[in-house]
N, C-alpha and C. Protein backbone atom coordinates (compact mmCIF):
# COMPACT_ATOMS: atom_id res chain seq x y z
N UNK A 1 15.64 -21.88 -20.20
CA UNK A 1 14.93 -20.78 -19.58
C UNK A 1 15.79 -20.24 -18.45
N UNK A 2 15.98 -18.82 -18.82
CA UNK A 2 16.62 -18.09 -17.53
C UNK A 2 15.86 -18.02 -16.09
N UNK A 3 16.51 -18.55 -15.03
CA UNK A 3 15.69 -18.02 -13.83
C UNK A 3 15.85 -16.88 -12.82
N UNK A 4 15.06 -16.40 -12.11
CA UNK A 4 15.48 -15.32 -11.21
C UNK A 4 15.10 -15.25 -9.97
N UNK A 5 15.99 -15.57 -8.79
CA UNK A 5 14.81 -15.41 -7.45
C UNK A 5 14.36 -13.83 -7.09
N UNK A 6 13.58 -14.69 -6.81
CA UNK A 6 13.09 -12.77 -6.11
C UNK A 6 11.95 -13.68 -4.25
N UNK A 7 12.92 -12.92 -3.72
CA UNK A 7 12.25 -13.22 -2.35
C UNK A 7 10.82 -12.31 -2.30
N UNK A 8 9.89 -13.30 -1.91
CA UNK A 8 8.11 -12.78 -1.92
C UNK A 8 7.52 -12.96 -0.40
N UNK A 9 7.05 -11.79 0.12
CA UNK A 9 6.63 -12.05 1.06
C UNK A 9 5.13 -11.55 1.12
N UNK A 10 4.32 -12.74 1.42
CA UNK A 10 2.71 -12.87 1.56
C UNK A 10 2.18 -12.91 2.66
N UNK A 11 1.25 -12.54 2.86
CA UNK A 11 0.37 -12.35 4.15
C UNK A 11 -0.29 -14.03 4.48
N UNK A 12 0.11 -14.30 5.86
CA UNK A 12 0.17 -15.90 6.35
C UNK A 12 -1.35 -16.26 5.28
N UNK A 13 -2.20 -15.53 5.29
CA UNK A 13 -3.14 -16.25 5.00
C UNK A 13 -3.32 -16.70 3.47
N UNK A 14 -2.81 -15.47 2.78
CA UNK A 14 -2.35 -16.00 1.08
C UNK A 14 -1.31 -17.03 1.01
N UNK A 15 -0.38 -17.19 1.36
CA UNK A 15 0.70 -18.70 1.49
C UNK A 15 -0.42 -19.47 2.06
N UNK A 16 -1.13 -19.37 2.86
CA UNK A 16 -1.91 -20.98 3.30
C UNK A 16 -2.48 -21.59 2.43
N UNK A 17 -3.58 -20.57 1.51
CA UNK A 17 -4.27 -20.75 0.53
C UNK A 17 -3.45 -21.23 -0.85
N UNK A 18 -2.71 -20.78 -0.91
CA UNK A 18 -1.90 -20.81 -1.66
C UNK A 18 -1.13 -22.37 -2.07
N UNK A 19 -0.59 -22.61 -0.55
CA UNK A 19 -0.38 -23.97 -0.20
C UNK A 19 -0.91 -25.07 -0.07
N UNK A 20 -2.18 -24.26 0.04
CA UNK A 20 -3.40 -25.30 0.06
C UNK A 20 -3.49 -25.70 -1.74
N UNK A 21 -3.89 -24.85 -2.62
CA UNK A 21 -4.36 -25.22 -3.46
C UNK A 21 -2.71 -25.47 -4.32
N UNK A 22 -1.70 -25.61 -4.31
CA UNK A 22 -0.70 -26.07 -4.92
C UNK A 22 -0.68 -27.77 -4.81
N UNK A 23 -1.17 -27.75 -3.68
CA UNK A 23 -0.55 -29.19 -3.08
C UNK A 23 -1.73 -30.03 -3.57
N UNK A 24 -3.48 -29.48 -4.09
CA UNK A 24 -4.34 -29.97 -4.60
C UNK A 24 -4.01 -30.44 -5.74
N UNK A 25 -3.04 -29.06 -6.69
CA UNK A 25 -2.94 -29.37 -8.17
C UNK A 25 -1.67 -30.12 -8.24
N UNK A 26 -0.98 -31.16 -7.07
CA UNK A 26 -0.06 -31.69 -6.94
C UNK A 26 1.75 -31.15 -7.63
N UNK A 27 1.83 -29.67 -7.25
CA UNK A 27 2.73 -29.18 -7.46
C UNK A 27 3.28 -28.58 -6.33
N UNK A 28 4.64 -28.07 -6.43
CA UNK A 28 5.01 -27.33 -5.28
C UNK A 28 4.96 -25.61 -5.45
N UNK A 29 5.04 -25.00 -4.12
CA UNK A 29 4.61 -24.09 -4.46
C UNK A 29 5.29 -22.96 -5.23
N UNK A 30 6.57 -23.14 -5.07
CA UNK A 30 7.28 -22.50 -6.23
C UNK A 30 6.21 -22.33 -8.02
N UNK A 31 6.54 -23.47 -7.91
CA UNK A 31 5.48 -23.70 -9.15
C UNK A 31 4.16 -23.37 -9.27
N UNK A 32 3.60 -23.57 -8.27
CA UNK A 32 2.35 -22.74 -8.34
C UNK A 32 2.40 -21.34 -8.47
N UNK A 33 2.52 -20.83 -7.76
CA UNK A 33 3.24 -19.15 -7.04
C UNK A 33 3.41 -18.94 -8.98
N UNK A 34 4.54 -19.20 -9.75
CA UNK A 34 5.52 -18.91 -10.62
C UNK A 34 3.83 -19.32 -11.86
N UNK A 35 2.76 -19.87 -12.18
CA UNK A 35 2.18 -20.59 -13.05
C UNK A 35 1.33 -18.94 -12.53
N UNK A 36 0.96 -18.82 -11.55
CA UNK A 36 0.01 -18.14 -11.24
C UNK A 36 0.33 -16.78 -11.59
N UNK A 37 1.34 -16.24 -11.39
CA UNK A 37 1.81 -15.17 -12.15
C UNK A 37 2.53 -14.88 -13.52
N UNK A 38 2.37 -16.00 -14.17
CA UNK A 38 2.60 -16.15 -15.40
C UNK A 38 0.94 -15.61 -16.27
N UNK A 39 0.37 -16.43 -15.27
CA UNK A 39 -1.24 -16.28 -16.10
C UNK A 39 -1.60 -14.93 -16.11
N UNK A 40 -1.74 -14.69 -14.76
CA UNK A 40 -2.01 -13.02 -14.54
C UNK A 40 -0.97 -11.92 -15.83
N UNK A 41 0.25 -12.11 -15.72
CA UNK A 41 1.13 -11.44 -17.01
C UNK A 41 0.38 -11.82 -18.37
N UNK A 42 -0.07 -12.87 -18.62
CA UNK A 42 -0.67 -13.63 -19.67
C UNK A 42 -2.06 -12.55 -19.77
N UNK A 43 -2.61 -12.63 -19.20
CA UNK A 43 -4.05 -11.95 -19.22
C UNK A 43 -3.93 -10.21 -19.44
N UNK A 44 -3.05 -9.44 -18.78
CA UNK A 44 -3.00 -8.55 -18.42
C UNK A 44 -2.55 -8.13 -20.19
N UNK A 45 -0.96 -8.65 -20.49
CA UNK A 45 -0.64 -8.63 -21.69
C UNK A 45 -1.84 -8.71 -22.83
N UNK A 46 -2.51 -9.62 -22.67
CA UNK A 46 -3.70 -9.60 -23.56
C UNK A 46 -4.30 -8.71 -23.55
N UNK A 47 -5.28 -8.50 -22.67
CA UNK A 47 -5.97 -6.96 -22.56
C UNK A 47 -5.28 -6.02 -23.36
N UNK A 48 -4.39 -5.35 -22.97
CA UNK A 48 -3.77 -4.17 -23.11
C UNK A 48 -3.29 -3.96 -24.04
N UNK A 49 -3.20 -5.48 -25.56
CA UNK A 49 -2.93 -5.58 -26.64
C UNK A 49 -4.43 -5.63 -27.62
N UNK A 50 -5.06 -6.32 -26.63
CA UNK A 50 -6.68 -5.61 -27.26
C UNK A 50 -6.99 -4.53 -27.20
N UNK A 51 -7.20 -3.87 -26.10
CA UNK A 51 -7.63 -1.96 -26.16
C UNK A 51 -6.39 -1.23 -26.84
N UNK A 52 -5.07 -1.40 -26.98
CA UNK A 52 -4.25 -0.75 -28.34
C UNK A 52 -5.08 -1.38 -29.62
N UNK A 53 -5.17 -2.43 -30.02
CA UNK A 53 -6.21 -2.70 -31.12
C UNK A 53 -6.90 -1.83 -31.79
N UNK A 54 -7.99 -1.81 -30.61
CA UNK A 54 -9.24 -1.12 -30.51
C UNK A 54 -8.96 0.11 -30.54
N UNK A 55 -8.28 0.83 -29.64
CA UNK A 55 -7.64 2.07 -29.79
C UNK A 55 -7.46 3.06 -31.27
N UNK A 56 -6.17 1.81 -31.98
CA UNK A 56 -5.67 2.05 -33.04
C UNK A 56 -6.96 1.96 -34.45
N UNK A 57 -8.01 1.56 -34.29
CA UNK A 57 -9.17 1.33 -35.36
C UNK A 57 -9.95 2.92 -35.21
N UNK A 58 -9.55 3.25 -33.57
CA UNK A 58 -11.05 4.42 -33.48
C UNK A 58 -10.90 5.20 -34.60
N UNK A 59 -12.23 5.69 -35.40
CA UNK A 59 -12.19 7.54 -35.44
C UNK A 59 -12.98 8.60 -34.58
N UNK A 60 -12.82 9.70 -34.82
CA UNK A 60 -13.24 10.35 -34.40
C UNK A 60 -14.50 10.78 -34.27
N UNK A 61 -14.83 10.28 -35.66
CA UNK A 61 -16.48 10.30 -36.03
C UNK A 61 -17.92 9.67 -35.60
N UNK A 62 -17.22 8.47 -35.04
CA UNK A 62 -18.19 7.63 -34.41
C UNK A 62 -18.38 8.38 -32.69
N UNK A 63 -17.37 9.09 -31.93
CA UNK A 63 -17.86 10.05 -30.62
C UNK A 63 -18.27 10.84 -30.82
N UNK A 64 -17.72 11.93 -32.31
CA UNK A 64 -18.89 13.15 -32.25
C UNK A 64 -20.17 12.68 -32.30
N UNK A 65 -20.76 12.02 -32.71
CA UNK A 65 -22.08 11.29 -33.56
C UNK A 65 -22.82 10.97 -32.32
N UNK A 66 -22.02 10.54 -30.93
CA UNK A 66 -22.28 10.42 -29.35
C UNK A 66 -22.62 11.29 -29.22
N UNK A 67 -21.25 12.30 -29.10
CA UNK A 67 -21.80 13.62 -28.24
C UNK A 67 -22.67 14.52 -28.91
N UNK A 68 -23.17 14.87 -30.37
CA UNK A 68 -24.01 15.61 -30.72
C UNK A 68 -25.23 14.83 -30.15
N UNK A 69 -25.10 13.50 -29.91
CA UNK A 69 -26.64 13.46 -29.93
C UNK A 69 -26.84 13.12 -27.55
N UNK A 70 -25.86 13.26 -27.71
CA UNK A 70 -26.53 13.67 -25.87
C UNK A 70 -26.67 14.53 -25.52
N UNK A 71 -27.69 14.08 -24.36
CA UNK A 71 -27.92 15.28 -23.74
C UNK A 71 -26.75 16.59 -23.02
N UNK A 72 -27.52 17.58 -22.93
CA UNK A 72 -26.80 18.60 -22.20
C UNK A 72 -27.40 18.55 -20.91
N UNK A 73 -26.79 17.95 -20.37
CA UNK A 73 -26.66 17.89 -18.61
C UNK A 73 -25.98 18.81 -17.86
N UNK A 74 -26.03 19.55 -16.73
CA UNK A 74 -24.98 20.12 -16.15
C UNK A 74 -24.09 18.83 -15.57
N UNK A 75 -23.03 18.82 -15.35
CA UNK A 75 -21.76 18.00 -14.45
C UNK A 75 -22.29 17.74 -13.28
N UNK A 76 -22.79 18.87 -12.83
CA UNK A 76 -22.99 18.55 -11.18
C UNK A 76 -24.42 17.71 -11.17
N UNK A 77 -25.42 17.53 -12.24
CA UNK A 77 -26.26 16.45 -12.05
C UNK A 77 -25.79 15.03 -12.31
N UNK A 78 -24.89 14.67 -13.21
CA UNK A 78 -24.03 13.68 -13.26
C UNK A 78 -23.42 12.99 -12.18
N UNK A 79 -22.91 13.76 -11.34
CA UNK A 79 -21.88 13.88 -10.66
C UNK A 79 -22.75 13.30 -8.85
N UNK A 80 -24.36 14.06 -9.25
CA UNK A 80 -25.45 13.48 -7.84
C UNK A 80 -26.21 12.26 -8.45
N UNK A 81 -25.91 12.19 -9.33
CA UNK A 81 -26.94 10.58 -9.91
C UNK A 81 -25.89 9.34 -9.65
N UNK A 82 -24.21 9.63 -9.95
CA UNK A 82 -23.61 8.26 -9.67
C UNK A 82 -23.04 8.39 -8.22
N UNK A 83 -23.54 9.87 -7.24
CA UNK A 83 -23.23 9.33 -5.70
C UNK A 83 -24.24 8.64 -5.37
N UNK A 84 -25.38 8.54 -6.25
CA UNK A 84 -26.70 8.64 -5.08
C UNK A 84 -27.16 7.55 -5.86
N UNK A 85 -26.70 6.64 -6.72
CA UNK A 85 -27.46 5.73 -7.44
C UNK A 85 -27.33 4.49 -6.30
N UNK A 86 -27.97 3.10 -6.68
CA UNK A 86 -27.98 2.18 -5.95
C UNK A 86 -26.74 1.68 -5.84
């Protein structure tokens, strides 16, 4: 495996935490730091290979079939129901 440094600089309180919970899962923090952004790439990659998926299946037919059957709203009532909702 190729490696690469890359100097990271975190806000004192993310390294504490950070340090904290490396040293729980009895690793150092290199390794933690490096596992933890592996996962996040891991997850992210996933997603974004699911909604191309999903993407790639749509037709067109299944949104018209939406939009013929909603309502005709003006925008600007839309637009005061999700400022003003809970």
């Amino acid at each position: 495996m190729n490696k690469a440094a890359y100097p990271l600089k975190l806000p004192n309180s993310i390294k504490q935490a950070a340090q904290r919970l490396a040293k729980e899962d009895g690793v150092s923090l290199n390794q933690w730091i490096s596992s933890a952004v592996a996962q996040k790439v891991g997850s992210v990659q996933t997603a974004a290979e699911f909604f191309a998926q999903r993407a790639s299946n749509a037709k067109g037919t299944g949104i018209m079939r939406f939009l013929i059957n909603a309502p005709d709203i003006p925008d600007e009532t839309i637009v005061e129901e999700q400022t003003t909702a809970p």
